[in-house]
PDB file of N, CA and C in Angstrom:
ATOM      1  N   UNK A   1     -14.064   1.141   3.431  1.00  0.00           N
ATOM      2  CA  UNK A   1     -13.447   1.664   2.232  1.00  0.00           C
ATOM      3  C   UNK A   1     -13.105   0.480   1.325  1.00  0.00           C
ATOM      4  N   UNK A   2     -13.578   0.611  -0.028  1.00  0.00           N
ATOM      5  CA  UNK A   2     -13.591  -0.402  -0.501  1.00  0.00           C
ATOM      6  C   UNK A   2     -12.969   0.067  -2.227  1.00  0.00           C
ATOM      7  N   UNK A   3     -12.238   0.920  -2.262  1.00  0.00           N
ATOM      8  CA  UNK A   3     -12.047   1.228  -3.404  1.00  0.00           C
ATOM      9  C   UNK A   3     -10.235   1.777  -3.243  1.00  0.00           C
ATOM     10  N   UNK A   4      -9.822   1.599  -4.411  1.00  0.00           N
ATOM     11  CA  UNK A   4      -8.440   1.783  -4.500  1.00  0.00           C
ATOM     12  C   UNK A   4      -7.950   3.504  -4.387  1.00  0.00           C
ATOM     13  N   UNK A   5      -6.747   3.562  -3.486  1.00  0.00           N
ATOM     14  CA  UNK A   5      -6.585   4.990  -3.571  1.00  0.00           C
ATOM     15  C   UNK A   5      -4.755   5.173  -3.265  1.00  0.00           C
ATOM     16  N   UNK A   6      -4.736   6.146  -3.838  1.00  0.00           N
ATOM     17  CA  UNK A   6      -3.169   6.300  -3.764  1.00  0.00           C
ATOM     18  C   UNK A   6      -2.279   7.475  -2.472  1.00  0.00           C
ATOM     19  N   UNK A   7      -1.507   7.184  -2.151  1.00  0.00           N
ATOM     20  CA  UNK A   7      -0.962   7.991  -1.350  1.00  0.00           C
ATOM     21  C   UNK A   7      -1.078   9.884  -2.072  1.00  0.00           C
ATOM     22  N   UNK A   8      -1.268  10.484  -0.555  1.00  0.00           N
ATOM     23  CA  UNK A   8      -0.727  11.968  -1.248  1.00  0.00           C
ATOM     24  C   UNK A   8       0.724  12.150  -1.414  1.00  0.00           C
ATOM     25  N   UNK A   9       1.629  11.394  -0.619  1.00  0.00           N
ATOM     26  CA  UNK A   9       2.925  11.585  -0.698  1.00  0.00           C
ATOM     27  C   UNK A   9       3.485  10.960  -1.936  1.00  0.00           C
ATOM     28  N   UNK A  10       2.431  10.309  -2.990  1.00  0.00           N
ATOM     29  CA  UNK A  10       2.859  10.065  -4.244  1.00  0.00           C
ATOM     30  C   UNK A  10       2.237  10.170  -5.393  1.00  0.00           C
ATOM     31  N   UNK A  11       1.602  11.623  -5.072  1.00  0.00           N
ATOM     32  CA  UNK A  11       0.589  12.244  -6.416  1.00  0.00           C
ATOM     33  C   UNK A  11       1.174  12.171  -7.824  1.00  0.00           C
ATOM     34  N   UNK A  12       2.590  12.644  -7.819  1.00  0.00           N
ATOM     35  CA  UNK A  12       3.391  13.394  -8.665  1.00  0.00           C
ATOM     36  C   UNK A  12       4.306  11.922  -8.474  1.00  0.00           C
ATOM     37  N   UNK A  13       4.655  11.751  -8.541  1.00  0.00           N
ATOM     38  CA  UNK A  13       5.395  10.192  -8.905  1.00  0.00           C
ATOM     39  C   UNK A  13       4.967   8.722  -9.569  1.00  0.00           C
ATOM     40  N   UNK A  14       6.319   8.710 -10.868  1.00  0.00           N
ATOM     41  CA  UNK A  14       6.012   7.839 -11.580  1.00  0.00           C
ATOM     42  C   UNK A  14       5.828   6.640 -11.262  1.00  0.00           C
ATOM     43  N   UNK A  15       6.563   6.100  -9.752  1.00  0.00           N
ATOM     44  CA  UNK A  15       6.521   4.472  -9.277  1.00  0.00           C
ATOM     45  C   UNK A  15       5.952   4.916  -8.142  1.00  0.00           C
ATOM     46  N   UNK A  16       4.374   4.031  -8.343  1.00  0.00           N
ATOM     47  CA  UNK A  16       3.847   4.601  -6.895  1.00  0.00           C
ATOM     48  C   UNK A  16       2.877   3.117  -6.729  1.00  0.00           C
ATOM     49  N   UNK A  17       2.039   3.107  -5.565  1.00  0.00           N
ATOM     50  CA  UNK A  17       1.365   1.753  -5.472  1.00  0.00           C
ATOM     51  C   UNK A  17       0.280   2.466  -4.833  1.00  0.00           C
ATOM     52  N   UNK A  18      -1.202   1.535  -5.312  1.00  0.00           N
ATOM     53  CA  UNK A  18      -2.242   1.968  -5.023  1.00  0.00           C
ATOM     54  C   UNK A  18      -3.217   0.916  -3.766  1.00  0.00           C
ATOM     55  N   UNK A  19      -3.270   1.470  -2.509  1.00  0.00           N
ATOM     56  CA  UNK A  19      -3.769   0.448  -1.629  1.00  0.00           C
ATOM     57  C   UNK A  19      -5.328   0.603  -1.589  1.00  0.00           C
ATOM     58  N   UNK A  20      -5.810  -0.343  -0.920  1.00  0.00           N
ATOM     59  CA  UNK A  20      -7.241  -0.308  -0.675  1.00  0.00           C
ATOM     60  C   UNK A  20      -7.667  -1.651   0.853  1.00  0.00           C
ATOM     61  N   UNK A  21      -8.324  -1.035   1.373  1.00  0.00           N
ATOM     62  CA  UNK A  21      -8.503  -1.344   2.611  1.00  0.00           C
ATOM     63  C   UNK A  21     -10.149  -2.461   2.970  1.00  0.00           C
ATOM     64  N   UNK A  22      -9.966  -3.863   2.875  1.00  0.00           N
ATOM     65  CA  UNK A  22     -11.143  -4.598   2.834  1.00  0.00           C
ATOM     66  C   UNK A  22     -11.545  -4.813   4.047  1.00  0.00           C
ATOM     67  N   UNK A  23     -12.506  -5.543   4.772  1.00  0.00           N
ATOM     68  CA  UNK A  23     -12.658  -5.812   6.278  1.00  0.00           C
ATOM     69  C   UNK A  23     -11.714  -6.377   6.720  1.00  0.00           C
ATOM     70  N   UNK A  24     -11.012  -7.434   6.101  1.00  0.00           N
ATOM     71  CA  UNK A  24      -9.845  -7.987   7.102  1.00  0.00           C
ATOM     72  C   UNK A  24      -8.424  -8.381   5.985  1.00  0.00           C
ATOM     73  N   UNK A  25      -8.494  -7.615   5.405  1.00  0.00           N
ATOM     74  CA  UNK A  25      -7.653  -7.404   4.444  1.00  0.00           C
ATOM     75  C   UNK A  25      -7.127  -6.114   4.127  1.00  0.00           C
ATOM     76  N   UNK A  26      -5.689  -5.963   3.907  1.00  0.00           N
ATOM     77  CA  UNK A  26      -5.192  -4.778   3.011  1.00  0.00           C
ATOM     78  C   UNK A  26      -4.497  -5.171   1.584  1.00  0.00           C
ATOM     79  N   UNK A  27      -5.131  -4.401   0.535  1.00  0.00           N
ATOM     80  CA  UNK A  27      -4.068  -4.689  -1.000  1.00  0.00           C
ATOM     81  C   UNK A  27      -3.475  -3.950  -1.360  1.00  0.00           C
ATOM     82  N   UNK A  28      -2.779  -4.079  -1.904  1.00  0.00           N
ATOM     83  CA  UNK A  28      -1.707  -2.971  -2.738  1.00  0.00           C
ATOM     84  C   UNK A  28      -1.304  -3.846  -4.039  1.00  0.00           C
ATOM     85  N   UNK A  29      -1.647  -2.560  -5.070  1.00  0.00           N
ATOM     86  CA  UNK A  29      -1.142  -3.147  -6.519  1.00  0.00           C
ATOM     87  C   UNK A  29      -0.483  -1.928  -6.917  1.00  0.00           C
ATOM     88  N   UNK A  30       0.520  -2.413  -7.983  1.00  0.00           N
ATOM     89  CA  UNK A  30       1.275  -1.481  -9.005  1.00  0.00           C
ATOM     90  C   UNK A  30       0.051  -0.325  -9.713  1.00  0.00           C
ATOM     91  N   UNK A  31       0.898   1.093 -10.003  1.00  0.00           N
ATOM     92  CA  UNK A  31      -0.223   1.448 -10.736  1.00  0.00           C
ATOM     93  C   UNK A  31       0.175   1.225 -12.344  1.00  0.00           C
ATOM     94  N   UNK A  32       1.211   1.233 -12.129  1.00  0.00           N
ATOM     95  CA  UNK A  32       1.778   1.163 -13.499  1.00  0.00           C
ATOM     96  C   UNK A  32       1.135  -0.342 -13.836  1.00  0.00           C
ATOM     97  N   UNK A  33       0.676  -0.920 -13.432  1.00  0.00           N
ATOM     98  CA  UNK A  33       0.544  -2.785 -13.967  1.00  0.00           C
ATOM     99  C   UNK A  33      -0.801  -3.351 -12.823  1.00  0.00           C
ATOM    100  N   UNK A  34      -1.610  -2.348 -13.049  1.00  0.00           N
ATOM    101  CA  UNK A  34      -2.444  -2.557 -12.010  1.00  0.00           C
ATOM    102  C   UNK A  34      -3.251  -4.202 -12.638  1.00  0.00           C
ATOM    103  N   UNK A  35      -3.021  -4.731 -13.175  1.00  0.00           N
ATOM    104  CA  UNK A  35      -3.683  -6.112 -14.075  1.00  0.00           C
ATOM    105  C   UNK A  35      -2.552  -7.594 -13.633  1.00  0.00           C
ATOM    106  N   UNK A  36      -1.963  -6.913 -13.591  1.00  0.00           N
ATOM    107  CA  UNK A  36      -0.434  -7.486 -13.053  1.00  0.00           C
ATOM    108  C   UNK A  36      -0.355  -8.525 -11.819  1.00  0.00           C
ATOM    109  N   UNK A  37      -0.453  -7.825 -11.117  1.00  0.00           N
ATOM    110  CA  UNK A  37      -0.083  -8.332  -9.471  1.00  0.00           C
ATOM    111  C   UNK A  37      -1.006  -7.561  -8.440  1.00  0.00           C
ATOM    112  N   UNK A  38      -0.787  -8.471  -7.764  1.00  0.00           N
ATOM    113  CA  UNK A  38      -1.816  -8.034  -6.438  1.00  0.00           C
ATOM    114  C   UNK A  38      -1.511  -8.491  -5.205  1.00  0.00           C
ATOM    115  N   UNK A  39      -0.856  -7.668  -4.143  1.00  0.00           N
ATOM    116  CA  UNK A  39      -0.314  -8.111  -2.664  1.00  0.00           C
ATOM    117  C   UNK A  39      -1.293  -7.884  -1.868  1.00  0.00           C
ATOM    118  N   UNK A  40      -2.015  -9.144  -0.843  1.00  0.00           N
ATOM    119  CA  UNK A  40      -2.499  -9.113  -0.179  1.00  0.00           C
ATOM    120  C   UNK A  40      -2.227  -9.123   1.189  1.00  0.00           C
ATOM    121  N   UNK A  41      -2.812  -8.527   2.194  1.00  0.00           N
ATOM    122  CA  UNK A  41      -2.221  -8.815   3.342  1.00  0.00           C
ATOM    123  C   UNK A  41      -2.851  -8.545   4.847  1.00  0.00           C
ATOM    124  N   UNK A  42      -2.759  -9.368   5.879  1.00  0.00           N
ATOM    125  CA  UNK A  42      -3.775  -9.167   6.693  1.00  0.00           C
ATOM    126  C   UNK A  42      -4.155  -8.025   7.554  1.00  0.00           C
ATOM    127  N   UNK A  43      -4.616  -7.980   8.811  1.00  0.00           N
ATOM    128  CA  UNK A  43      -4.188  -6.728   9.487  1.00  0.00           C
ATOM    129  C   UNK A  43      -2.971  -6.988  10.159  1.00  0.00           C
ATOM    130  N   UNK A  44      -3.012  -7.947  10.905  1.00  0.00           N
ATOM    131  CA  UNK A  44      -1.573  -8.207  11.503  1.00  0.00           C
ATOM    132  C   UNK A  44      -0.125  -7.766  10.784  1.00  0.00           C
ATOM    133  N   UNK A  45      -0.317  -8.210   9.483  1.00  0.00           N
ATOM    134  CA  UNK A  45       0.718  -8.305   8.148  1.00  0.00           C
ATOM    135  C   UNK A  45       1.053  -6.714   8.375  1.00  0.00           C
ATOM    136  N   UNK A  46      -0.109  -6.499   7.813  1.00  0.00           N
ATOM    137  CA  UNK A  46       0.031  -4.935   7.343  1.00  0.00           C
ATOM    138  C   UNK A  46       0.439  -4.187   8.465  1.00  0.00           C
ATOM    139  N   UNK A  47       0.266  -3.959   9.547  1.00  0.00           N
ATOM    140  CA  UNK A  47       0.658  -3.656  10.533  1.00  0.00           C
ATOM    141  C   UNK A  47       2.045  -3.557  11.027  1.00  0.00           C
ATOM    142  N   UNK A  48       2.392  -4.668  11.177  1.00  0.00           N
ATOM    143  CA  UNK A  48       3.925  -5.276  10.507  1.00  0.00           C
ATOM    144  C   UNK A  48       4.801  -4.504   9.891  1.00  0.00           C
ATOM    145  N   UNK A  49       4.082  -4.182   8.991  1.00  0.00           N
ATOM    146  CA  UNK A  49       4.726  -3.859   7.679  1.00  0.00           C
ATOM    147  C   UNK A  49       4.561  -2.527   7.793  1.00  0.00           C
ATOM    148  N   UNK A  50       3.713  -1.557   8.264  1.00  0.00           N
ATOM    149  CA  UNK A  50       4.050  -0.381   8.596  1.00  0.00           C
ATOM    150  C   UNK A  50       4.707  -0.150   9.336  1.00  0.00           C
ATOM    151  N   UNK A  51       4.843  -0.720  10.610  1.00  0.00           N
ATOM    152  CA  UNK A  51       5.872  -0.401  11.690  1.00  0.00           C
ATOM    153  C   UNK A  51       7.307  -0.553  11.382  1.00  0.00           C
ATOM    154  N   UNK A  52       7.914  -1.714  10.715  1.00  0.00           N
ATOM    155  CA  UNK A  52       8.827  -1.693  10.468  1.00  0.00           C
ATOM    156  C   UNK A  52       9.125  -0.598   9.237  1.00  0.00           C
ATOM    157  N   UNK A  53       8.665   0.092   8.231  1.00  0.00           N
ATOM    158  CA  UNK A  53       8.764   1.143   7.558  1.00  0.00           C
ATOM    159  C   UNK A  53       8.885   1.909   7.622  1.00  0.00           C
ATOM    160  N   UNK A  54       8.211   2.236   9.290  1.00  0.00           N
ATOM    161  CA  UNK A  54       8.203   3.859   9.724  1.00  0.00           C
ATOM    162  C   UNK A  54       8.715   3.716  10.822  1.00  0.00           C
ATOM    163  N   UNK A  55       9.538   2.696  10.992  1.00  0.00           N
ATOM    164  CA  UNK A  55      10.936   2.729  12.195  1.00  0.00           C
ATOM    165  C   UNK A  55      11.948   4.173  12.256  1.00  0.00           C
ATOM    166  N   UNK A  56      12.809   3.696  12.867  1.00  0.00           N
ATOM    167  CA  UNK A  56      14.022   4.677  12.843  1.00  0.00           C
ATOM    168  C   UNK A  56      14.554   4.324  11.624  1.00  0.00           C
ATOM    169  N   UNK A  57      14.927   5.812  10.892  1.00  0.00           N
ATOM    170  CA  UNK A  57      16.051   5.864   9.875  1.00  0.00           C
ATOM    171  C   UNK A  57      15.188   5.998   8.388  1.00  0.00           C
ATOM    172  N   UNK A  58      13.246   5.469   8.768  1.00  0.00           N
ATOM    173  CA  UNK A  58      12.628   5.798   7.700  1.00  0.00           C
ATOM    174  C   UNK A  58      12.804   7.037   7.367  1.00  0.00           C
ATOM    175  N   UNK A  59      12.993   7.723   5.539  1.00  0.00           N
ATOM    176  CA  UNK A  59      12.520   8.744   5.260  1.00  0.00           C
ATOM    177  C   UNK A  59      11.403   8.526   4.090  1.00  0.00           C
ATOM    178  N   UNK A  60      10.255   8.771   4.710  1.00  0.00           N
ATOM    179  CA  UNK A  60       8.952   8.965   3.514  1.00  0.00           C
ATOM    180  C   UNK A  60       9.408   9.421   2.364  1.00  0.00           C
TER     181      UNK A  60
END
């Protein structure tokens, strides 16, 4: 998958971020400022970074 796509849990929302999934990379940019910034991050990273998000006490 090589193209940018946005969550369903943020169809309808004004602050939302659009990820996209490379071979050994994950990005996420603003949509609002998609020219802007660009977070890159590995699998490990990203991984990381989901787990701790969707810990205890997350609400989506």
């Amino acid at each position: 998958m090589n193209e940018w796509y946005k969550s369903s849990y943020s169809e309808n929302a004004a602050q939302c971020v659009e990820l996209r999934h490379l071979p050994s990379r994950v990005q996420m940019r603003d949509t609002q400022n998609r020219e802007d910034a660009l977070l890159s991050f590995s699998a490990a990273e990203w991984t990381a970074l989901v787990a701790v998000e969707s810990g205890p006490g997350h609400t989506p």
